[in-house]
N, C-alpha and C. Protein backbone atom coordinates (compact mmCIF):
# COMPACT_ATOMS: atom_id res chain seq x y z
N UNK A 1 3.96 -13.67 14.22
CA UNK A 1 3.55 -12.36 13.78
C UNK A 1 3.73 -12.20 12.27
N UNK A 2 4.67 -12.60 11.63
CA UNK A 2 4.92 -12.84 10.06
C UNK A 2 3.98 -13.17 9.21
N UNK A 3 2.67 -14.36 10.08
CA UNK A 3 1.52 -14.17 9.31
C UNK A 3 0.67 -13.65 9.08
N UNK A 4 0.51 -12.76 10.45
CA UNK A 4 -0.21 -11.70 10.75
C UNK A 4 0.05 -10.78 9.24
N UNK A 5 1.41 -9.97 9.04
CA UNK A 5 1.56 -9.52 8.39
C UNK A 5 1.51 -9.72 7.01
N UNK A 6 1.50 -10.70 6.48
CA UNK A 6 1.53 -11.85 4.99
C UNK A 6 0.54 -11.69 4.49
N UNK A 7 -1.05 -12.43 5.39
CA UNK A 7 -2.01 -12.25 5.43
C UNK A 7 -2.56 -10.67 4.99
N UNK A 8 -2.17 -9.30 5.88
CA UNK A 8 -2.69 -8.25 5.73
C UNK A 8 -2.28 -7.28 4.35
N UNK A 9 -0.96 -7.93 3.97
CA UNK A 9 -0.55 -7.43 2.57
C UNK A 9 -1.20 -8.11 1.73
N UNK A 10 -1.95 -9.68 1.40
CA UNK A 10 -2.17 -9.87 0.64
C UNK A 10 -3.65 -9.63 0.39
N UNK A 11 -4.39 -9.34 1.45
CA UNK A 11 -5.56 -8.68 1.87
C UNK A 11 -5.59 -7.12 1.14
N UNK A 12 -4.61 -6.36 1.44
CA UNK A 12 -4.68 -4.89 1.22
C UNK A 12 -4.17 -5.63 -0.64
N UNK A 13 -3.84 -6.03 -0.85
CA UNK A 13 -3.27 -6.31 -3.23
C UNK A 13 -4.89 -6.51 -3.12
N UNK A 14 -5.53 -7.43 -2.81
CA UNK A 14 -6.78 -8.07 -3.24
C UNK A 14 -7.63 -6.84 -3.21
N UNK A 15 -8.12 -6.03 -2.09
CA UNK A 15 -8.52 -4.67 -2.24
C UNK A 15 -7.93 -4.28 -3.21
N UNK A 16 -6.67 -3.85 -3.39
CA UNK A 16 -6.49 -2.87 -4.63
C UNK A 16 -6.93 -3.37 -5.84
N UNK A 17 -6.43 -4.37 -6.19
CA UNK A 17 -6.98 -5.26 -7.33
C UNK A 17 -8.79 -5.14 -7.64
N UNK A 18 -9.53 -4.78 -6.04
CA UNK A 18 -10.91 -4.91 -7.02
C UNK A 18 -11.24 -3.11 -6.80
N UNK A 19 -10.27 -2.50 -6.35
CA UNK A 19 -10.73 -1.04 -6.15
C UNK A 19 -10.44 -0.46 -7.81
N UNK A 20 -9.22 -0.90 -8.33
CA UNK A 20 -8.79 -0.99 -9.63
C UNK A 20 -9.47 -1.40 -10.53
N UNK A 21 -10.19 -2.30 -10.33
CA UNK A 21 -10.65 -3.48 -11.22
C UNK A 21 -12.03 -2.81 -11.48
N UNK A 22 -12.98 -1.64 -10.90
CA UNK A 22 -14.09 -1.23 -10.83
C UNK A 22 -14.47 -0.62 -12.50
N UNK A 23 -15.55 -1.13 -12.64
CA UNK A 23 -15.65 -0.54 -13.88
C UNK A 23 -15.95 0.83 -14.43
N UNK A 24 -16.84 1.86 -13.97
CA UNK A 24 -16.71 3.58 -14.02
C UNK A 24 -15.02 3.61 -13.04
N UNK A 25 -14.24 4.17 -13.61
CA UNK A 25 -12.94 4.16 -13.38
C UNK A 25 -12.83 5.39 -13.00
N UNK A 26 -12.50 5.98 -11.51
CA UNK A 26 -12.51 6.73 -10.94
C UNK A 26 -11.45 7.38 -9.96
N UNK A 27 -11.04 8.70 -10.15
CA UNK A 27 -10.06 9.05 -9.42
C UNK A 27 -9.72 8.47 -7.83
N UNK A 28 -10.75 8.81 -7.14
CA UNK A 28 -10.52 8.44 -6.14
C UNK A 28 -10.39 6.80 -5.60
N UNK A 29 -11.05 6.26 -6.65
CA UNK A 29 -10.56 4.91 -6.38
C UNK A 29 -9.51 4.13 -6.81
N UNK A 30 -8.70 5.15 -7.79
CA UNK A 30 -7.31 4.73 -8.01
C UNK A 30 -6.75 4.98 -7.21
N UNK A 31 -6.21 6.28 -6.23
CA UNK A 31 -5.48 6.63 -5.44
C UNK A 31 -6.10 5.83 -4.06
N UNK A 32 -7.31 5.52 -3.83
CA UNK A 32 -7.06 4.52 -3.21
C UNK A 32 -6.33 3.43 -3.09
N UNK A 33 -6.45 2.48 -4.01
CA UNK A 33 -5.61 1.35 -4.58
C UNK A 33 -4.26 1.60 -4.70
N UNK A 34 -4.47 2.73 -5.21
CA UNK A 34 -2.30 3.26 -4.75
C UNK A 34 -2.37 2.82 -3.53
N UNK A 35 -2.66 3.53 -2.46
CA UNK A 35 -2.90 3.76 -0.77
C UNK A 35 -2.60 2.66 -0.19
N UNK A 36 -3.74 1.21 -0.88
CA UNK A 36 -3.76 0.12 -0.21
C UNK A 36 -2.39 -0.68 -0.97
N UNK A 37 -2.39 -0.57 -2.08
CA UNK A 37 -0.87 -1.35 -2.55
C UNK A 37 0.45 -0.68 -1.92
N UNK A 38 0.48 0.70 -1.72
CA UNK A 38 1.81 1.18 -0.36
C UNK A 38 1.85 0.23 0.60
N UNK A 39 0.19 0.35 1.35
CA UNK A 39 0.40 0.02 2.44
C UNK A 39 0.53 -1.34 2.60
N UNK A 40 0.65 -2.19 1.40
CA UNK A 40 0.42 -3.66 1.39
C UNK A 40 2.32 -3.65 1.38
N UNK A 41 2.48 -3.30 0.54
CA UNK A 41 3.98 -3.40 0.48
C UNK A 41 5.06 -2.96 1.19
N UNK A 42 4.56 -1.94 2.48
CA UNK A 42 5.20 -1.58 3.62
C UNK A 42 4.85 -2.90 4.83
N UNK A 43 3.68 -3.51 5.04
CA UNK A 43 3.30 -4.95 5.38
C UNK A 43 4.27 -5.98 4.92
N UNK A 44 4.42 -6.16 3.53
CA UNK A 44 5.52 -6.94 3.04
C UNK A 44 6.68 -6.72 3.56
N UNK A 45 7.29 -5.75 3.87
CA UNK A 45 8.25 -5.31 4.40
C UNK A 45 8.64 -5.86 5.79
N UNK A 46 7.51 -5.40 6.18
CA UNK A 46 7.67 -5.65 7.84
C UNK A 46 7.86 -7.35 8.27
N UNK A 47 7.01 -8.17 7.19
CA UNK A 47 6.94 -9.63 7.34
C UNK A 47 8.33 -9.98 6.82
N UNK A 48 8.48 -9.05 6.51
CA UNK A 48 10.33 -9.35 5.62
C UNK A 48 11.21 -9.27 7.17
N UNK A 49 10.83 -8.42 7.35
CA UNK A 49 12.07 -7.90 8.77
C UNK A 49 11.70 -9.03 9.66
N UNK A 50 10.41 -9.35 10.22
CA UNK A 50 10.21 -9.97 11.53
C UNK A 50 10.39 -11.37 11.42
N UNK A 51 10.38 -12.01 10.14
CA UNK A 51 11.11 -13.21 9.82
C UNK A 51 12.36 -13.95 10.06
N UNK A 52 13.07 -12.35 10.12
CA UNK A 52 14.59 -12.58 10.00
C UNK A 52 15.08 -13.09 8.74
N UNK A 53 14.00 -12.33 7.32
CA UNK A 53 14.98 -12.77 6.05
C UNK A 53 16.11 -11.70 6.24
N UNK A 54 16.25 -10.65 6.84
CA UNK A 54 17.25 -9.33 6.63
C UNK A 54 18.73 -9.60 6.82
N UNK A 55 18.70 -10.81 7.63
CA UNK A 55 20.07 -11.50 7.73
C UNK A 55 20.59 -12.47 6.58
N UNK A 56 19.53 -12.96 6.60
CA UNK A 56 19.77 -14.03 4.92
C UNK A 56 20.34 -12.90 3.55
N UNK A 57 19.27 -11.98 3.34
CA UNK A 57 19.26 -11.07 2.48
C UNK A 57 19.36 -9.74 2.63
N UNK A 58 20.37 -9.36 2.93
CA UNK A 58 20.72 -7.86 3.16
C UNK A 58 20.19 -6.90 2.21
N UNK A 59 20.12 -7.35 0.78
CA UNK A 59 20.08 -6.15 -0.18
C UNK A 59 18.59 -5.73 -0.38
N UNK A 60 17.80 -6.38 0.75
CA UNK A 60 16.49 -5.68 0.45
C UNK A 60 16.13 -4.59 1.69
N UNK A 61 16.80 -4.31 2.58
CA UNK A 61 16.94 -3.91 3.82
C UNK A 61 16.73 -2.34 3.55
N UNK A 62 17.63 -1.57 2.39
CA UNK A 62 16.62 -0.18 2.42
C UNK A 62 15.59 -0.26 1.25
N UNK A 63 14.68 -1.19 1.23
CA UNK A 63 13.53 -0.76 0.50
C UNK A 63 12.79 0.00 0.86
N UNK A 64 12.11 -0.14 2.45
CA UNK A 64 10.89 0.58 2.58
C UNK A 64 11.50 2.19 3.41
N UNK A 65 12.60 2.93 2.91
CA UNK A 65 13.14 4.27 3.43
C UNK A 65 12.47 4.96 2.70
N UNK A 66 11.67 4.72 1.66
CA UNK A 66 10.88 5.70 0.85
C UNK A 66 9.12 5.12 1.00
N UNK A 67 8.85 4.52 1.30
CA UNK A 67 7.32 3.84 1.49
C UNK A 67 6.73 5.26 2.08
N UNK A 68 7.45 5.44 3.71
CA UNK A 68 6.60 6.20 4.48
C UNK A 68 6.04 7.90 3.90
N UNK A 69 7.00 8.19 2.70
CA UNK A 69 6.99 9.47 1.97
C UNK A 69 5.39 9.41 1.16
N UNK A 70 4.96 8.57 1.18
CA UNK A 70 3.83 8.13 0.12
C UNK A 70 2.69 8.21 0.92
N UNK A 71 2.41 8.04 1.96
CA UNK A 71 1.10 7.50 3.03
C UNK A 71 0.50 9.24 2.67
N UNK A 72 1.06 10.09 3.03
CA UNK A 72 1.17 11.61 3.01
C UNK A 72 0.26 11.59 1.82
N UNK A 73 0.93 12.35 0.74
CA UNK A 73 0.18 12.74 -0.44
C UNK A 73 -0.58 11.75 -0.69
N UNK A 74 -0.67 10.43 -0.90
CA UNK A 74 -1.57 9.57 -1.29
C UNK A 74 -2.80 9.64 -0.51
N UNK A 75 -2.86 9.98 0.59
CA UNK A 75 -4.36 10.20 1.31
C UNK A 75 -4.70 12.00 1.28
N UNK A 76 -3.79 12.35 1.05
CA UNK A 76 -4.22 13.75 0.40
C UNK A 76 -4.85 14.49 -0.43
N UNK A 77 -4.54 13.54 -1.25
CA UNK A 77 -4.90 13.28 -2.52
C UNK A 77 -6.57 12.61 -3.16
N UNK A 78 -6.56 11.83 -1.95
CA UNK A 78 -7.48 10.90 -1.81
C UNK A 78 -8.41 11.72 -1.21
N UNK A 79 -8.47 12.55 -0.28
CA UNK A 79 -9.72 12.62 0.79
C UNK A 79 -9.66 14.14 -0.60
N UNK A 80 -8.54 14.99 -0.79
CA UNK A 80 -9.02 15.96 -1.83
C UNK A 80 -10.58 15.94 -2.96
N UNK A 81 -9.96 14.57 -3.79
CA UNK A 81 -11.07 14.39 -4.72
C UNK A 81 -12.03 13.77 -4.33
N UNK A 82 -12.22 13.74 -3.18
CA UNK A 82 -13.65 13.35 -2.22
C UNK A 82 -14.52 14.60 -2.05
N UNK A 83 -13.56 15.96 -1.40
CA UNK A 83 -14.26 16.54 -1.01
C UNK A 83 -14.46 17.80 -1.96
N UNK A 84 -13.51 17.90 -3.30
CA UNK A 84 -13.46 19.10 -4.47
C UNK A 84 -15.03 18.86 -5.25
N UNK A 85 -15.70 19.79 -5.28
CA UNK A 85 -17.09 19.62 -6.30
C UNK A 85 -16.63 19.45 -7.33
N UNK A 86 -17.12 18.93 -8.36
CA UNK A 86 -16.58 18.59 -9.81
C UNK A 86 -16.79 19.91 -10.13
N UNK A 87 -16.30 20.41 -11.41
CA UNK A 87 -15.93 21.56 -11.92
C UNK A 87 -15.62 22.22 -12.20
């Protein structure tokens, strides 16, 4: 399952990287790329736990206690400047 997860974080950077990377540089496609780099790095996380590095390495164990605070406003945010008329 660890690759499962490896795979889908480095999948969700590569999205952000070309959602970022777009040239008219656009709100909503930054806070996308926020969105997908959270969610890539809550993935990282999880491939962290199901590995069993958490025993090797304890001191990374409360990283993701703040990840889930982000999913919230970041798609809030996101579907907002989708649906606000410019103006």
């Amino acid at each position: 399952m660890t690759i499962v997860f490896v795979l889908g974080a480095v999948q969700g950077l590569f999205l952000a990287a070309v959602l970022a990377g777009r040239t008219p540089r656009t709100t909503p496609n930054g806070l996308l790329a926020a969105a997908m780099t959270t969610f890539s790095i809550d993935l990282g996380i999880a491939a962290y736990h199901s590995a069993g590095l958490d025993a090797r390495l304890p001191h990374f164990i409360g990283l993701d206690a703040a990840i889930g605070f982000l999913y919230g406003p970041l798609w809030f945010l996101y579907v907002r400047t989708l649906t606000t008329p410019p103006g």
